[in-house]
Every structure is written in C-alpha cells, then in structure tokens.
Protein backbone atom coordinates (compact mmCIF):
# COMPACT_ATOMS: atom_id res chain seq x y z
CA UNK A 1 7.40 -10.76 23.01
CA UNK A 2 7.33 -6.94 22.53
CA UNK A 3 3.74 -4.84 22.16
CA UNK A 4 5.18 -3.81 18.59
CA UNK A 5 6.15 -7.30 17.43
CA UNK A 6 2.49 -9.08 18.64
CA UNK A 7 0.93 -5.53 16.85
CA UNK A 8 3.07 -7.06 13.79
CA UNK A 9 1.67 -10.13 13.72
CA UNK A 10 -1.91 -9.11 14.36
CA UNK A 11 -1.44 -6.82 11.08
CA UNK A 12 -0.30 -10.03 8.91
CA UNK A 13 -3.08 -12.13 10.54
CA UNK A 14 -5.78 -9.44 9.76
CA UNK A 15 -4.20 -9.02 6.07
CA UNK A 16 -4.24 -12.62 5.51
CA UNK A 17 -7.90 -12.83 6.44
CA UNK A 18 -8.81 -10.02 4.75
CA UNK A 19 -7.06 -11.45 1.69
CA UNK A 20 -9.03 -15.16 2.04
CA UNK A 21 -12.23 -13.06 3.03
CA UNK A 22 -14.05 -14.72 0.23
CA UNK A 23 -13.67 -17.85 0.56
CA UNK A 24 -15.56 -18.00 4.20
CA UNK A 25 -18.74 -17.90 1.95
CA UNK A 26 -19.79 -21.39 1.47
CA UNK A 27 -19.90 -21.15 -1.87
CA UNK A 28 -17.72 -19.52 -3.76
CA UNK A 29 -14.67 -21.94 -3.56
CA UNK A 30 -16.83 -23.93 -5.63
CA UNK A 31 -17.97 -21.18 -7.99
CA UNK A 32 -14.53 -20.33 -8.57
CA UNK A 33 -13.25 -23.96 -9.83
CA UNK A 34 -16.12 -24.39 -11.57
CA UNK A 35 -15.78 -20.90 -13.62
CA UNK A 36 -12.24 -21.54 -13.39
CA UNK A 37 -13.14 -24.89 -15.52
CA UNK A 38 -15.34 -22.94 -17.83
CA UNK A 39 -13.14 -20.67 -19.02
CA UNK A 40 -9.91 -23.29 -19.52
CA UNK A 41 -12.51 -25.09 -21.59
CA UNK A 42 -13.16 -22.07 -23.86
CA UNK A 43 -9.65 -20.83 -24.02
CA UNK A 44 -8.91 -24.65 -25.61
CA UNK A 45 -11.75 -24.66 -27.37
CA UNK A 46 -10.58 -21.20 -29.37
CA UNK A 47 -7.08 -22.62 -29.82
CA UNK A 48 -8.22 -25.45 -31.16
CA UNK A 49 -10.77 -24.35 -33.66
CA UNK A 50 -8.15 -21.61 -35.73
CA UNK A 51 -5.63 -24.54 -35.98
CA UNK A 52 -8.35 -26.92 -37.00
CA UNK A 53 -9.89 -24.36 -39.35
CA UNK A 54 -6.46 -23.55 -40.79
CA UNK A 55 -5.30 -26.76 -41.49
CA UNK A 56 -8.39 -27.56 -43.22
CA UNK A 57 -8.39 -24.55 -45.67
CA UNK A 58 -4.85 -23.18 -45.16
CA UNK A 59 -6.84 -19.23 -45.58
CA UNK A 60 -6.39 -16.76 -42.84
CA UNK A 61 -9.62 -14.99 -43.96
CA UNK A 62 -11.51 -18.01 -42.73
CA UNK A 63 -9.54 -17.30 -39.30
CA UNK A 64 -11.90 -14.07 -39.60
CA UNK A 65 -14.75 -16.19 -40.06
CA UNK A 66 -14.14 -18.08 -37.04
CA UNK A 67 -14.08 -14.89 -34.70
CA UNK A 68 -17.10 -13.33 -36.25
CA UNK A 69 -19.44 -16.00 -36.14
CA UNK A 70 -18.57 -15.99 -32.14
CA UNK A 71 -19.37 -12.70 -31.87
CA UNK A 72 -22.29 -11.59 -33.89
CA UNK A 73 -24.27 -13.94 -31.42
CA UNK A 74 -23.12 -12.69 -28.46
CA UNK A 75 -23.84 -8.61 -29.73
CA UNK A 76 -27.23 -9.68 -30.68
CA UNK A 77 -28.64 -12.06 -28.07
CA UNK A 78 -26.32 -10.24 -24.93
CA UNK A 79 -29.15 -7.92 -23.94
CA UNK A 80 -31.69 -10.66 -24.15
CA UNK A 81 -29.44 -12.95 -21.91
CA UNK A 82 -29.20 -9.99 -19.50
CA UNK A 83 -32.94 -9.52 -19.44
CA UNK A 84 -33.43 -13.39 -18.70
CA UNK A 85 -31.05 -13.15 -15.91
CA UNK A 86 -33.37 -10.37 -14.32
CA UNK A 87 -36.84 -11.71 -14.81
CA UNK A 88 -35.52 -16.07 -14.54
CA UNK A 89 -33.58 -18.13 -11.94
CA UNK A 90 -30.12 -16.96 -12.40
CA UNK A 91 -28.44 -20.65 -11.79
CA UNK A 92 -31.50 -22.07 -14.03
CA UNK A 93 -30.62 -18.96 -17.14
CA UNK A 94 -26.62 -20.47 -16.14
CA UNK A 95 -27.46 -24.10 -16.81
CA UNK A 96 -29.39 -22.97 -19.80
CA UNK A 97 -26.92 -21.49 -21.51
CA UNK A 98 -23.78 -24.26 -19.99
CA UNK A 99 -25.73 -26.86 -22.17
CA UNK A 100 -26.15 -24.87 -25.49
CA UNK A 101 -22.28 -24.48 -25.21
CA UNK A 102 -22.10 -28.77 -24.32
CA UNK A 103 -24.20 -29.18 -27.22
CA UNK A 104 -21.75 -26.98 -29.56
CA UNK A 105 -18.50 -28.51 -28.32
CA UNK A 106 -19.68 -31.79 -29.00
CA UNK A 107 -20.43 -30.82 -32.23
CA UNK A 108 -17.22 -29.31 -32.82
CA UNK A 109 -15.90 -33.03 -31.56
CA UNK A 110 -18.19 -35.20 -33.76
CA UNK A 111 -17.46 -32.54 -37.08
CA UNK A 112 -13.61 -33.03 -36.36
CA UNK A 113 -13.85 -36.47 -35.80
CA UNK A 114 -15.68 -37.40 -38.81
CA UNK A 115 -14.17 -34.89 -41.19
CA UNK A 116 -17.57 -33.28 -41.25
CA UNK A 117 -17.84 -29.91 -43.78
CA UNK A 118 -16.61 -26.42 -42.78
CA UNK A 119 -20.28 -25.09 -42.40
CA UNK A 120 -20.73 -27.20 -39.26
CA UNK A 121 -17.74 -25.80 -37.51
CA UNK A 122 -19.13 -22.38 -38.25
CA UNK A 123 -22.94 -23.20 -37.16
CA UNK A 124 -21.43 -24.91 -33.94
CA UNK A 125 -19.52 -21.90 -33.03
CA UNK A 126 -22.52 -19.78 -34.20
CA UNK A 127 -24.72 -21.85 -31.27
CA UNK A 128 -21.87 -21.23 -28.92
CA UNK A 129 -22.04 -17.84 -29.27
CA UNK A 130 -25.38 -17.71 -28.44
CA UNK A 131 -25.04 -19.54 -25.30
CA UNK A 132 -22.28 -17.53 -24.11
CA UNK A 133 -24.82 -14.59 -24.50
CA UNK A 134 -26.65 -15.86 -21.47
CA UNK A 135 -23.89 -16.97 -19.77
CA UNK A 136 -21.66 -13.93 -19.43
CA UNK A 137 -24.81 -11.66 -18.08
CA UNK A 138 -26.00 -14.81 -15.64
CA UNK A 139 -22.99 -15.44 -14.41
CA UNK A 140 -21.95 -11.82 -13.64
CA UNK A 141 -25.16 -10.82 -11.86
CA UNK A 142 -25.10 -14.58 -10.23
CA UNK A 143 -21.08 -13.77 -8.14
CA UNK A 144 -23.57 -10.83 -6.15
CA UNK A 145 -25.88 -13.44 -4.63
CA UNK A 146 -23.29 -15.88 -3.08
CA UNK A 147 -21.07 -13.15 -1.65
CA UNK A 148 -21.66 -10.89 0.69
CA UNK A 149 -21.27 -6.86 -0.61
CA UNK A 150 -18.57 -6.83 2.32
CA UNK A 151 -16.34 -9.46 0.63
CA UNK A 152 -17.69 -8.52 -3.16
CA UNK A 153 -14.00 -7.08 -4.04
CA UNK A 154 -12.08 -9.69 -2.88
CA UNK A 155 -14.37 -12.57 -4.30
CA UNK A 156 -14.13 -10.49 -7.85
CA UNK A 157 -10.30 -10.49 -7.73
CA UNK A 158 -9.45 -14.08 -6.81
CA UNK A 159 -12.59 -14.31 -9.80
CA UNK A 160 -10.43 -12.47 -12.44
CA UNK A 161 -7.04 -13.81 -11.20
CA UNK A 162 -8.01 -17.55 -11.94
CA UNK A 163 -9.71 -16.02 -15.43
CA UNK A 164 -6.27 -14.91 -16.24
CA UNK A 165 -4.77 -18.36 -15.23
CA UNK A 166 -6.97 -20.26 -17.45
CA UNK A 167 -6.32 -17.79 -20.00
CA UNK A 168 -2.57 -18.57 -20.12
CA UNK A 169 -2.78 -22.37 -19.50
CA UNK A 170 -5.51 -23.21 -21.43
CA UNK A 171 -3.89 -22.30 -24.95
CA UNK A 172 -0.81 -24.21 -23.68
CA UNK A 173 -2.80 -27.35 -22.62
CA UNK A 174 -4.57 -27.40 -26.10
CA UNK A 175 -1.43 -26.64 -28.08
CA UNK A 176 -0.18 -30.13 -25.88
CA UNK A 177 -3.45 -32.13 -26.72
CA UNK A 178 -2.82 -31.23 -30.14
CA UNK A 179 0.84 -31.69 -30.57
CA UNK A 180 0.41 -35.15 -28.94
CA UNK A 181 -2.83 -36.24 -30.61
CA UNK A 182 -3.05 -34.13 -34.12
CA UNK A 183 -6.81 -34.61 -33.00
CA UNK A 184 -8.58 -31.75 -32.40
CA UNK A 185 -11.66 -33.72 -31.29
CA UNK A 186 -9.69 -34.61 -28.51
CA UNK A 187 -9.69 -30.99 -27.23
CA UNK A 188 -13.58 -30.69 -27.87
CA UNK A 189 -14.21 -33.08 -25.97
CA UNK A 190 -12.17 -32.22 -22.88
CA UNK A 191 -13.97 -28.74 -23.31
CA UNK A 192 -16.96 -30.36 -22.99
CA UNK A 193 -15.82 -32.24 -19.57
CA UNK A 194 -14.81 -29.17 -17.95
CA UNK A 195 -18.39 -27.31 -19.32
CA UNK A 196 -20.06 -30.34 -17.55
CA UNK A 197 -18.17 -29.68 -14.18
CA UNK A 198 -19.11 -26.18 -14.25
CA UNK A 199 -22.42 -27.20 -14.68
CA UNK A 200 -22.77 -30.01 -11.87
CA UNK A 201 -20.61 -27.46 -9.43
CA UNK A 202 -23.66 -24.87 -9.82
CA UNK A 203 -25.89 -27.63 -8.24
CA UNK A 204 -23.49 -27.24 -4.76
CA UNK A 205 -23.88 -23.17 -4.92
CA UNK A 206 -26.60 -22.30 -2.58
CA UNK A 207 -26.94 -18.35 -3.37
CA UNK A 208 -29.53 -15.96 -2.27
CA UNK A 209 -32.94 -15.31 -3.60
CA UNK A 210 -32.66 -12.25 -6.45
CA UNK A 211 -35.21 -9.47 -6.40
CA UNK A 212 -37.77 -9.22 -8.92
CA UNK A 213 -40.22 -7.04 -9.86
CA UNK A 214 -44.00 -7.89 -9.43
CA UNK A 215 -44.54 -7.68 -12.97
CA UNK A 216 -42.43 -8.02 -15.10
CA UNK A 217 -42.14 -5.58 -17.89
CA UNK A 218 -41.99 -6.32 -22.00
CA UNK A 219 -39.15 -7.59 -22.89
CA UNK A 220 -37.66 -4.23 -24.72
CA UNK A 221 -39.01 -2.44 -22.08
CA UNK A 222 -36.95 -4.15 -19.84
CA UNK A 223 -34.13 -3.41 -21.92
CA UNK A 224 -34.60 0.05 -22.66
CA UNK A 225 -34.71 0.59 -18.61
CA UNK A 226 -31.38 -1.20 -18.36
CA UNK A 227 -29.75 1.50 -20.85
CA UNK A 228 -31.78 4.08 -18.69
CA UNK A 229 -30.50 3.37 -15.47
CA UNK A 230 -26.47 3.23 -16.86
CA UNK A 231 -26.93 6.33 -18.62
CA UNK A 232 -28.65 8.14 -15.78
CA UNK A 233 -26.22 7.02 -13.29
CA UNK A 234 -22.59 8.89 -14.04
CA UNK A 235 -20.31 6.82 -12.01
CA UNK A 236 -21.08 3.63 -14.03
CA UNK A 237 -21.25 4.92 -17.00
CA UNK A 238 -18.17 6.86 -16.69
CA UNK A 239 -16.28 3.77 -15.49
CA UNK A 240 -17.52 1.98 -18.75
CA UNK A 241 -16.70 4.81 -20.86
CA UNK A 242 -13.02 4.92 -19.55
CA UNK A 243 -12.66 0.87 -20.34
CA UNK A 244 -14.30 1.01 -23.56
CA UNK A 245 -12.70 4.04 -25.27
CA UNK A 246 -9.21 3.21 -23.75
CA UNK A 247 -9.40 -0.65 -25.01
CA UNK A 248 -10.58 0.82 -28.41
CA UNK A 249 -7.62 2.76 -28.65
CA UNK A 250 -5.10 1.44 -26.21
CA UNK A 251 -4.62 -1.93 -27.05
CA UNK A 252 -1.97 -2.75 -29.29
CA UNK A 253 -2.95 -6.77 -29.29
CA UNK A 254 -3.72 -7.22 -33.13
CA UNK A 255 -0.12 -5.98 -33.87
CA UNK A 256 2.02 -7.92 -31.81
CA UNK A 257 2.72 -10.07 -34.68
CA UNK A 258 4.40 -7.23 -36.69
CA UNK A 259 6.35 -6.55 -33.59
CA UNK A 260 7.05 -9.71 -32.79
CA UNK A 261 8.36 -10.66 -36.54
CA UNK A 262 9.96 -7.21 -38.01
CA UNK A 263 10.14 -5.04 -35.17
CA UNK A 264 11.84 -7.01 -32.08
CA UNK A 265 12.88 -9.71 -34.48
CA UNK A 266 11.63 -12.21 -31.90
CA UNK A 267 10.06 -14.72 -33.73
CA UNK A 268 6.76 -17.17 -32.86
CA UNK A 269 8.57 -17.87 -29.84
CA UNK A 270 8.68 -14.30 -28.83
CA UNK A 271 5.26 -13.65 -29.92
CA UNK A 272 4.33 -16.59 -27.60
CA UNK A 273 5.73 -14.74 -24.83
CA UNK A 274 4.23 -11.20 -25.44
CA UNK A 275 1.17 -12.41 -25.91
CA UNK A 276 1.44 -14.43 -22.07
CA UNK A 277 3.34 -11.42 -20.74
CA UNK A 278 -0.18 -9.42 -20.01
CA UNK A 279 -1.89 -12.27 -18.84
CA UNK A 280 1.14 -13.06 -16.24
CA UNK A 281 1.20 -9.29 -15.15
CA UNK A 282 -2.84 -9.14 -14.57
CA UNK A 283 -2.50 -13.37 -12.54
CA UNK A 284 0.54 -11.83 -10.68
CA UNK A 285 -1.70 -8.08 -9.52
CA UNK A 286 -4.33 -10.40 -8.78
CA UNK A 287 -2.93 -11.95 -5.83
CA UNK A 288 -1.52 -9.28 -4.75
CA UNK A 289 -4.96 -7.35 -5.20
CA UNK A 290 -6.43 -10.33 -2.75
CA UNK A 291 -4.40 -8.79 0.35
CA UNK A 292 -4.20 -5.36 -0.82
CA UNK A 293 -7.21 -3.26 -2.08
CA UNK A 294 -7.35 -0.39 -3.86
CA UNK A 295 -10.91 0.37 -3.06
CA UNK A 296 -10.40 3.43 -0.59
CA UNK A 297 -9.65 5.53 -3.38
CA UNK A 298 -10.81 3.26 -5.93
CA UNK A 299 -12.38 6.20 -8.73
CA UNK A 300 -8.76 7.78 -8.46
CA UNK A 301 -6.98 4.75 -8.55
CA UNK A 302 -8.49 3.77 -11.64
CA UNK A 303 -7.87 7.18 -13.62
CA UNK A 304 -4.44 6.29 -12.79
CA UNK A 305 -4.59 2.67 -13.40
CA UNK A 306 -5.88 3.26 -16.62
CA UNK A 307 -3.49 6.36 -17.35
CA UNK A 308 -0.59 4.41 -16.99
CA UNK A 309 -1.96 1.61 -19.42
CA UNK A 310 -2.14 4.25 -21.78
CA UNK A 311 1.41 5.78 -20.87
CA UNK A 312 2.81 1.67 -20.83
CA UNK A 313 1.47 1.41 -24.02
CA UNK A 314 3.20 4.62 -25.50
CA UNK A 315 6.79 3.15 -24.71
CA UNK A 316 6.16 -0.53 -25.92
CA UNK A 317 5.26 1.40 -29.38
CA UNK A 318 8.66 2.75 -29.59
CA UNK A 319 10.32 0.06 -28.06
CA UNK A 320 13.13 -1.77 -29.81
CA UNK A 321 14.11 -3.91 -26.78
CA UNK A 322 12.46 -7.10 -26.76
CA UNK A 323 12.99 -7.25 -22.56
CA UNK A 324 11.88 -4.06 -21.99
CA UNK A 325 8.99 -4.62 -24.44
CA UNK A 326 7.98 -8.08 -22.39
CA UNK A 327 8.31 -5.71 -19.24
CA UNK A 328 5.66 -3.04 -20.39
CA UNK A 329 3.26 -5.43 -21.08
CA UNK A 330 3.84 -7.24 -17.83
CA UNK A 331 2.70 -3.93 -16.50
CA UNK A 332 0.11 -3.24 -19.17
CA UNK A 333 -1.43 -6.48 -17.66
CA UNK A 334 -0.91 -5.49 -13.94
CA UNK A 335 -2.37 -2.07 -14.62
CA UNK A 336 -5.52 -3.28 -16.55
CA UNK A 337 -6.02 -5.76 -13.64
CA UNK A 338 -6.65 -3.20 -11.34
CA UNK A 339 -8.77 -1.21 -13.32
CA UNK A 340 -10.75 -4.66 -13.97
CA UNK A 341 -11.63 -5.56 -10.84
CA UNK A 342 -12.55 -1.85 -9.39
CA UNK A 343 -14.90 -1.47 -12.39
CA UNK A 344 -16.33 -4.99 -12.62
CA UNK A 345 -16.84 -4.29 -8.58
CA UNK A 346 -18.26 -0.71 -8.86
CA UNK A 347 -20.77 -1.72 -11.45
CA UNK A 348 -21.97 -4.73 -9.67
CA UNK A 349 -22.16 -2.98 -6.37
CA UNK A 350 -23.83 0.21 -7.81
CA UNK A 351 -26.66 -1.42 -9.76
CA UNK A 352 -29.90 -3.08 -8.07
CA UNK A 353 -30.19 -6.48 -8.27
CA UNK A 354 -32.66 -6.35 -10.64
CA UNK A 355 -31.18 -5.05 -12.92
CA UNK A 356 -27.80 -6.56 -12.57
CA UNK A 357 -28.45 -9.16 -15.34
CA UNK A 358 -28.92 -6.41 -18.32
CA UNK A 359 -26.64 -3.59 -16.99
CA UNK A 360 -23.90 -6.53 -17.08
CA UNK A 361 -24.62 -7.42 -20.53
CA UNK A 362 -24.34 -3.86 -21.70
CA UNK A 363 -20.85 -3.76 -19.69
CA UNK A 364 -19.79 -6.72 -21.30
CA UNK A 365 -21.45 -5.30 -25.24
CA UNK A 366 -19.38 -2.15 -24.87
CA UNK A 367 -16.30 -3.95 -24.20
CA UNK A 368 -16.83 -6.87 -26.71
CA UNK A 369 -17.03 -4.42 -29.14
CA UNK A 370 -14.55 -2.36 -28.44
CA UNK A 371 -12.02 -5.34 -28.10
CA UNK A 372 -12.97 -6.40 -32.06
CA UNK A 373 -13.15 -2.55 -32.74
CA UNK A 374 -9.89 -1.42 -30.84
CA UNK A 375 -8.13 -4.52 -33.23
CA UNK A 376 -9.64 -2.92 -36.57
CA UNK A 377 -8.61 0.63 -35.24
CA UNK A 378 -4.73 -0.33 -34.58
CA UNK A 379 -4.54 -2.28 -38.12
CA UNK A 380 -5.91 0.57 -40.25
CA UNK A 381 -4.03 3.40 -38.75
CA UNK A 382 -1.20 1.12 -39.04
CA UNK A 383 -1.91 0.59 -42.74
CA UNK A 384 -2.55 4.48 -43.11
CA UNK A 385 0.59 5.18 -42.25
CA UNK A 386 2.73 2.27 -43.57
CA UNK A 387 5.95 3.99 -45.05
CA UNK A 388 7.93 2.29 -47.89
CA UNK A 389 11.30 0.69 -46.28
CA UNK A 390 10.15 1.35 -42.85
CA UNK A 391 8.33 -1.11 -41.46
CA UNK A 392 8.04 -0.07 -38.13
CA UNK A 393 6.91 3.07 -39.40
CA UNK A 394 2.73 2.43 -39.78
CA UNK A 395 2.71 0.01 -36.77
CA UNK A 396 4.57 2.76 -34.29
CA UNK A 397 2.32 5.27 -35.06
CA UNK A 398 -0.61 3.10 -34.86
CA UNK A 399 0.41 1.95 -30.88
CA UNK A 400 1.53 5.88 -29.84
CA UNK A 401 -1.37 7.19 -31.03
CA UNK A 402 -3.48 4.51 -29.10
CA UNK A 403 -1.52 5.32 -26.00
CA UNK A 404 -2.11 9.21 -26.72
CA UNK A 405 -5.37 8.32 -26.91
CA UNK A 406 -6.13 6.36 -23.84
CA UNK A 407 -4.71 9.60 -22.08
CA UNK A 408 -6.79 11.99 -23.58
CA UNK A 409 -10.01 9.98 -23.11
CA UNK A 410 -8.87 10.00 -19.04
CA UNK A 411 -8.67 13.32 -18.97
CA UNK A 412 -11.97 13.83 -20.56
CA UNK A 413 -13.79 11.26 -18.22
CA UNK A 414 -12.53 12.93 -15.37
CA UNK A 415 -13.47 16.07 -16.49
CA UNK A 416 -17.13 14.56 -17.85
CA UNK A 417 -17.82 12.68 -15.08
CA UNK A 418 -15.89 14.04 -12.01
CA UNK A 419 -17.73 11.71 -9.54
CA UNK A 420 -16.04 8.76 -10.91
CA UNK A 421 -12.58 10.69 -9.20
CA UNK A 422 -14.52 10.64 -5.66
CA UNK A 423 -15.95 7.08 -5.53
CA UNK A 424 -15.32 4.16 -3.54
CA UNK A 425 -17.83 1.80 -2.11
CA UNK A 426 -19.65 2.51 0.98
C-alpha cells in the first residue's frame, strides 16, 4: 500500500470519528432516543388534536384556539422554567415538567375517549404548555452537562437531525393511527408512552454537577440578569437577532396552502410534500453536518447560511414550478439547519452554566414568537396586497418581500454586530 492511499484512509477514519464524536459520551445515545421519543410524541400529539378539534366543531377559528392556548403558556412561564433550570436539579426541573405533559396527554386521551367537552381539550393543552415551558429551557441547558464542550457541536447536530426526523414521521405515524383507528385517544396515549420513555431514559443519564451560585438571587432578579448578560454580550445577541428577525420575515410557512392550491396547483398531496420538503433538507444537512463542521468560520458561515435562506426564499415566491419549488425548500431546510446548529452551539457554549437555563429560554421566547409572528406577518401583507383576478398577486409579494427582508436584516447584523462575522469557538 502507497504512503498516499494509507494517508487516505487515515483521513476517512479520523472523519468518521470525528463525525460519531458524540456518542463516546456515555450518555448521550440515550439522551438522544429519549428526546428523540419526546418530540415524535408531541409532533402526534399536535396532529392529532387539529383533526380531533376539527371534526368536533368543523371551525378553523377553533384551529386558532388550539395553537394559542399552547403558546400563551410557554411565553409566560418560559423565563420562569429557565430560572428553575439555573437555581434546581436540571434532570429533577426535566422530570417535573415530562409529567405535567403525561398528565395533559392523558387527559387529551380520557376527553377523546369519553366524548368529554371542548373546554377540556383546551385546559389540557393549556397544562401542556406550561410544562413544555420548563422543559425546553431544562433540556437545553441539560445537553451541556453530558457532553464535553469538545464534542458540544457534534452532539447538537445529531440532536437537531433526529428533531427533524421526528418532525416528519411523527405527523405521518399519527395520520396512520388515525386513519386505522378514527380514535384519536389512541394517539394520546402512545404520546404518553413515548413521554414516559423519555422520562425513565433520564434516570440512565449520569451528567455533571451544574454551577450555582451561593445564593441564589429573587426570582426576577434572576431574570432580569439573564436579559443582562444576552444583551451585554454582542455575539449572542446578534446570533439571536439574525434568527429571530429573518424567521419573522423569511418564512413563507403559513402560505404554503395558497401555493400549494392556486399557485402550483398541487393539491393536499403537494402541500404534504412542501411542507416535508424543509424538514428532509434540514435531516439530510444534518448528517452531513455530523462529519463536516462548519465551525472554523462558523459567524461567517452563518451570515451566509442565513443569506441564502433569505435569497431561497425569494425564488420559491416567484416560482411557478412545483419541482423547482420542492427544491428551494429542500435547501431552505438545509440552509436553516446550519444556521441552527451554529447558533444553538454558540449560545450554549458562550453562556455560563449558570445561566444557561434562562438565556435558553429567552433564545427559545424570541424565536417562539417570531415563528407565530413571522405567520401573522406573511398573511397580512399577503392580504394587503391581494389583487382582484390575481391570486398569486398578494401571496408573491408577501414571500419576496420576506426574502428581501431576511437580506437586509443580514446586512444590518453584520454591520451592528461585526463580531458575530469573526466568531468560532475556541
């Protein structure tokens, strides 16, 4: 064997072991089934509860319902569940809030089962909200103590690649349970399961002891120094800036329906497929982000990352091809992958430990909000400038302008915050 082909096949060896460099912590194989159960659980859980909603009162304003009462909780009680995850046990805060969201799935079971009134959907769903307002914070600040910072990156992408894999098979498993069954107890109920091996998988994590503070301060105290420290720090809080204002006005997600229908003439079927197109680019840049990271030059590379979301989603607004549509979201969803796991990792990596429980749950406010925000944007500039006998008229300008948008707030974060263009982690 030649010096160059041995040097070969050192190079693969060393990429595949960077690329599995995770999973030599004890822990985190386990972690990552059991989150990986979590969030199939949810993602059937939110299938099922618009169809069960809708075929009880056949009105899509209830569908509204159904969204907000999931997400008032989690604005208002987020920054609490961060706090708790500072000053508490971070696995003890995560088991916490895993059986305020057992108790609300099965109530969602026992309410479908029974037939029970349309309040108790809603006050279920209001208690799972709140749960999921500890979790999200807990469970963010909890990935830092079972990997090492060396391996961080590549724990956080195989993380958000089997996210995005739940994403896109849990809707189709619960569309299955329900076209089988017509029960949507049935689907509760399995959420529950998969909640419950989440929960008995934390007992196998061993992960190591947080830092804490002496004394701990007041509760809005603590708070108020969480906002402190991301606002005094320019690299995170340009890096949350840049995701926030560019999902606000980038994403395009609440109109894929007009697109899918009038535009692309495409159908439900279509729509099925554009709205799994993202989520198959982001799974598919997740493995490849395992063996290749983008971390030398990560600030740069996600200015451009998030650039050519914004570019991406400029040519699926005046799109008329339903493959090439399918192929700019593929890439929307690669693109935003990237930019996921270099913020998620420069964030987690730049903030003490404790404070990585409330900086995470204003990270995950600001981009809650701007998700349920960015949908209200795209629908009223669409309505703005709906044109009579054009109906791609309202909904074109509406996804351009987004994808104008997403440009212009890069170029001002750079400019703002020109640190963010430097970093990568140390």
């Amino acid at each position: 064997m030649s010096d160059g082909q041995g040097g070969e096949e050192q190079a693969e060896a060393s990429r595949w072991t960077r690329g599995l460099a995770a999973f030599g912590t004890r822990g985190f194989p386990v972690f990552l089934v059991g989150n990986f159960c979590l969030i199939l659980g949810t993602q059937m859980q939110s299938t099922a509860v618009g169809w069960d909603v809708y075929e009880r009162t056949g009105d899509p304003l209830q569908l509204g319902m159904v969204g907000l009462a999931q997400f008032l909780p989690v604005l208002l009680f987020t920054l609490v569940g961060g706090r708790c995850a500072d000053l508490f046990d971070r696995k003890l805060v995560l088991w916490c809030g895993l059986a305020g969201l057992l108790v609300a799935s099965v109530g969602l079971a026992v309410v479908a089962r029974s037939g029970g009134p349309l309040w108790a959907i809603y006050a279920a769903l209001v208690v799972s909200g709140v749960a999921r307002a500890f979790v999200q914070p807990a469970k963010a600040s909890f990935l830092p103590l079972i990997v090492p910072s060396a391996h961080f990156t590549n724990a956080m992408t195989w993380n958000m690649g089997t996210f995005q894999l739940a994403c896109v098979s849990g809707p189709v498993l619960a569309g299955t349970l329900l076209y089988r069954t017509g029960r949507a107890d049935v689907v509760y109920t399995t959420d529950a399961v998969l909640i419950g091996v989440f929960a008995v998988a934390l007992a196998f994590i061993a992960a190591r002891p947080s830092e804490r503070k002496a004394t701990p301060e007041p509760m809005f105290q603590a708070i108020r120094e969480g906002f402190r420290f991301a606002l005094g720090h320019p690299v995170i809080m340009a890096a949350i800036s840049l995701d926030m204002f560019a999902v606000l006005l980038g994403g395009a997600t609440a109109l894929y329906p007009i697109y899918a229908k009038d535009i692309l003439r495409v159908g439900p079927e279509g729509l099925g497929m554009m709205r799994g197109a993202m989520a198959v680019g982001a799974l598919l840049m997740s493995l490849g982000l395992a063996f290749w990271s983008p971390m030398r030059t990560a600030g740069r590379t996600l200015l451009w990352c998030v650039a050519g979301f914004g570019a991406a989603t400029m040519l699926f607004g005046v799109s008329r091809s339903y493959p090439l549509s399918l192929g700019l979201l593929f890439a929307m969803g690669a693109l935003d992958m990237v930019s996921v796991v270099i913020r998620h990792t420069l964030v987690q990596t730049q903030t003490p430990d404790e404070m990585r429980g409330r900086v995470s749950a204003i990270n995950g406010i600001f981009i809650g909000a701007s998700n349920e925000l960015g949908a209200a944007e795209s629908g009223y500039v669409a309505a703005l400038f709906e044109r009579e006998g054009d109906v791609a008229f309202g909904p074109t300008v509406s996804v351009v302008s987004g994808g104008v948008g997403t440009l212009v707030v890069v170029l001002v974060v750079a400019r703002v915050w020109p640190a963010l263009a430097r970093w990568r982690p140390s």
